[in-house]
C-alpha atoms as a PDB file:
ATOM      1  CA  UNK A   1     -11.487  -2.820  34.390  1.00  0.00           C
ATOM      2  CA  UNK A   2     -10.336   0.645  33.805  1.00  0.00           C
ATOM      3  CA  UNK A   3     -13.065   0.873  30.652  1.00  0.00           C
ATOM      4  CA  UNK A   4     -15.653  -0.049  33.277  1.00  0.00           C
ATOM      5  CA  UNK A   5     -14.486   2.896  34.927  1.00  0.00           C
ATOM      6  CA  UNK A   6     -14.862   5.163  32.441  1.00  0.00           C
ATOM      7  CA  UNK A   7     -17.785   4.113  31.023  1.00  0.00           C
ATOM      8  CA  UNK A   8     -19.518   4.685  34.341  1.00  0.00           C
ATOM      9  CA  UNK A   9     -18.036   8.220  34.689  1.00  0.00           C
ATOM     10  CA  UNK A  10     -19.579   8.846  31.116  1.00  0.00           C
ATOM     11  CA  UNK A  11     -22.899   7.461  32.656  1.00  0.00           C
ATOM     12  CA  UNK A  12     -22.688   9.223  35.873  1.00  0.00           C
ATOM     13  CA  UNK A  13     -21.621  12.459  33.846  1.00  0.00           C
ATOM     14  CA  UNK A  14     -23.810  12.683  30.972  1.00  0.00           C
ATOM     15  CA  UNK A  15     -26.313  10.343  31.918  1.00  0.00           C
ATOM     16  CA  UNK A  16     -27.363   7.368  29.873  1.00  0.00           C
ATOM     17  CA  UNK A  17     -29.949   9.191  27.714  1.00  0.00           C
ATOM     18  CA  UNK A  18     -27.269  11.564  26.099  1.00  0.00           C
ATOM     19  CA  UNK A  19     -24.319   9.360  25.634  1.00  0.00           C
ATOM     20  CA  UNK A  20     -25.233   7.989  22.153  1.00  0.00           C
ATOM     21  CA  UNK A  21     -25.910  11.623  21.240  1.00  0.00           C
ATOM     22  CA  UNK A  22     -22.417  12.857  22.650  1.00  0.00           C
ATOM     23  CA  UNK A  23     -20.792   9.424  20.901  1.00  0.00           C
ATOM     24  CA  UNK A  24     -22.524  10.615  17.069  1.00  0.00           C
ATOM     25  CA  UNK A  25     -21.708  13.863  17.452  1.00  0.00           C
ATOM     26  CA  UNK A  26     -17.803  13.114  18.325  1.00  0.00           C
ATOM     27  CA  UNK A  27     -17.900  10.905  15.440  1.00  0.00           C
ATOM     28  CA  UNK A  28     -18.820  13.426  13.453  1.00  0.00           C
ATOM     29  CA  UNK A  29     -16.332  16.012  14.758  1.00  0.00           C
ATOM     30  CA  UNK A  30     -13.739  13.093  14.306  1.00  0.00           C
ATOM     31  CA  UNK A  31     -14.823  12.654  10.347  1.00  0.00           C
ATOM     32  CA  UNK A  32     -14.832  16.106   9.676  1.00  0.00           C
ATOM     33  CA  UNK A  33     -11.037  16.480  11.187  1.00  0.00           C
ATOM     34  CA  UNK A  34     -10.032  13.426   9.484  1.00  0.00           C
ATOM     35  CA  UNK A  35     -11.610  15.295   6.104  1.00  0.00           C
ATOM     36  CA  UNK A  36      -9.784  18.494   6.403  1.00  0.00           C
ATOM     37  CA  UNK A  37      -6.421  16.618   7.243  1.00  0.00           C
ATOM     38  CA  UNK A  38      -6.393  15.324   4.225  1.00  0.00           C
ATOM     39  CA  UNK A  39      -7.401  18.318   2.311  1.00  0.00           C
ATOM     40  CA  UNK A  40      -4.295  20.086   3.997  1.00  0.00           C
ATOM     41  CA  UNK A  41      -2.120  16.433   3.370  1.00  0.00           C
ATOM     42  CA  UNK A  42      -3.354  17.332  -0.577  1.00  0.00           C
ATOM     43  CA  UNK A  43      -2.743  20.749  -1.279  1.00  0.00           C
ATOM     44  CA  UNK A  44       0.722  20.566   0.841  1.00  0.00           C
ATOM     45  CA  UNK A  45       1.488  17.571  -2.016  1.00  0.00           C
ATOM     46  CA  UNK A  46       0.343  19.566  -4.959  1.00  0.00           C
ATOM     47  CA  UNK A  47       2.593  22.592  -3.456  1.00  0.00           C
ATOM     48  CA  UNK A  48       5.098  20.327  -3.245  1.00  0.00           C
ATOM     49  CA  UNK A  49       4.828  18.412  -6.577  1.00  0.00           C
ATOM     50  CA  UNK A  50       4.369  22.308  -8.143  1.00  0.00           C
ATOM     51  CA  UNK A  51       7.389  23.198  -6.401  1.00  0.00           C
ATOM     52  CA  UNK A  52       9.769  20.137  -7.846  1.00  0.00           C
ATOM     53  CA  UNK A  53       8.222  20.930 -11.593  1.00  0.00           C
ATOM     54  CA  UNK A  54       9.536  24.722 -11.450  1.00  0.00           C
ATOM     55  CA  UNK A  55      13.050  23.551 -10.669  1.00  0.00           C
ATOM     56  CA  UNK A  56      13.080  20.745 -12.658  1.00  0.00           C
ATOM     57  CA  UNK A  57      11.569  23.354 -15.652  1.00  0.00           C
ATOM     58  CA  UNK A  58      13.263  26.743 -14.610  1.00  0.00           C
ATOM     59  CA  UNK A  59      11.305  28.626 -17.513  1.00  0.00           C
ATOM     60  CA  UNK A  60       9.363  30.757 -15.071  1.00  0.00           C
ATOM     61  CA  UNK A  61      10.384  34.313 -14.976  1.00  0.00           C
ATOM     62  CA  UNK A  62      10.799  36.032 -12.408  1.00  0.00           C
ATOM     63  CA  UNK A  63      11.177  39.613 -11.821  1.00  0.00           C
ATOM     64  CA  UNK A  64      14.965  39.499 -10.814  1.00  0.00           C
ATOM     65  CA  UNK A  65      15.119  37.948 -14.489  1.00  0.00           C
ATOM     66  CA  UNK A  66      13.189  40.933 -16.185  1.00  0.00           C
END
């Protein structure tokens, strides 16, 4: 019941001619979010995988060492 409701706001709203153009274009907005969550998800793994090598292999020098 409550979907019903909804759905005819969205109608009422937007009219019927636009709502598969507003639906495409939040599924777009959706995929691209979803894409560049997981390109954050990556490179905070790699930083974090990086991070675990250098103090498992403390050969890097730093300039405290020098």
């Amino acid at each position: 019941m409550e979907l019903a409701v909804i759905l005819l706001i969205a109608v009422l709203l937007f009219g019927a001619n636009k709502i598969p153009k507003l639906a495409r274009s939040t599924g777009e907005a959706m995929g691209e979010f979803k894409k560049g969550r997981e390109e954050v998800e990556t490179e905070l793994r790699e930083m974090r995988d990086s991070g675990s090598d250098t103090e498992q292999n403390p050969t890097v020098e730093t300039e405290a060492d020098a």
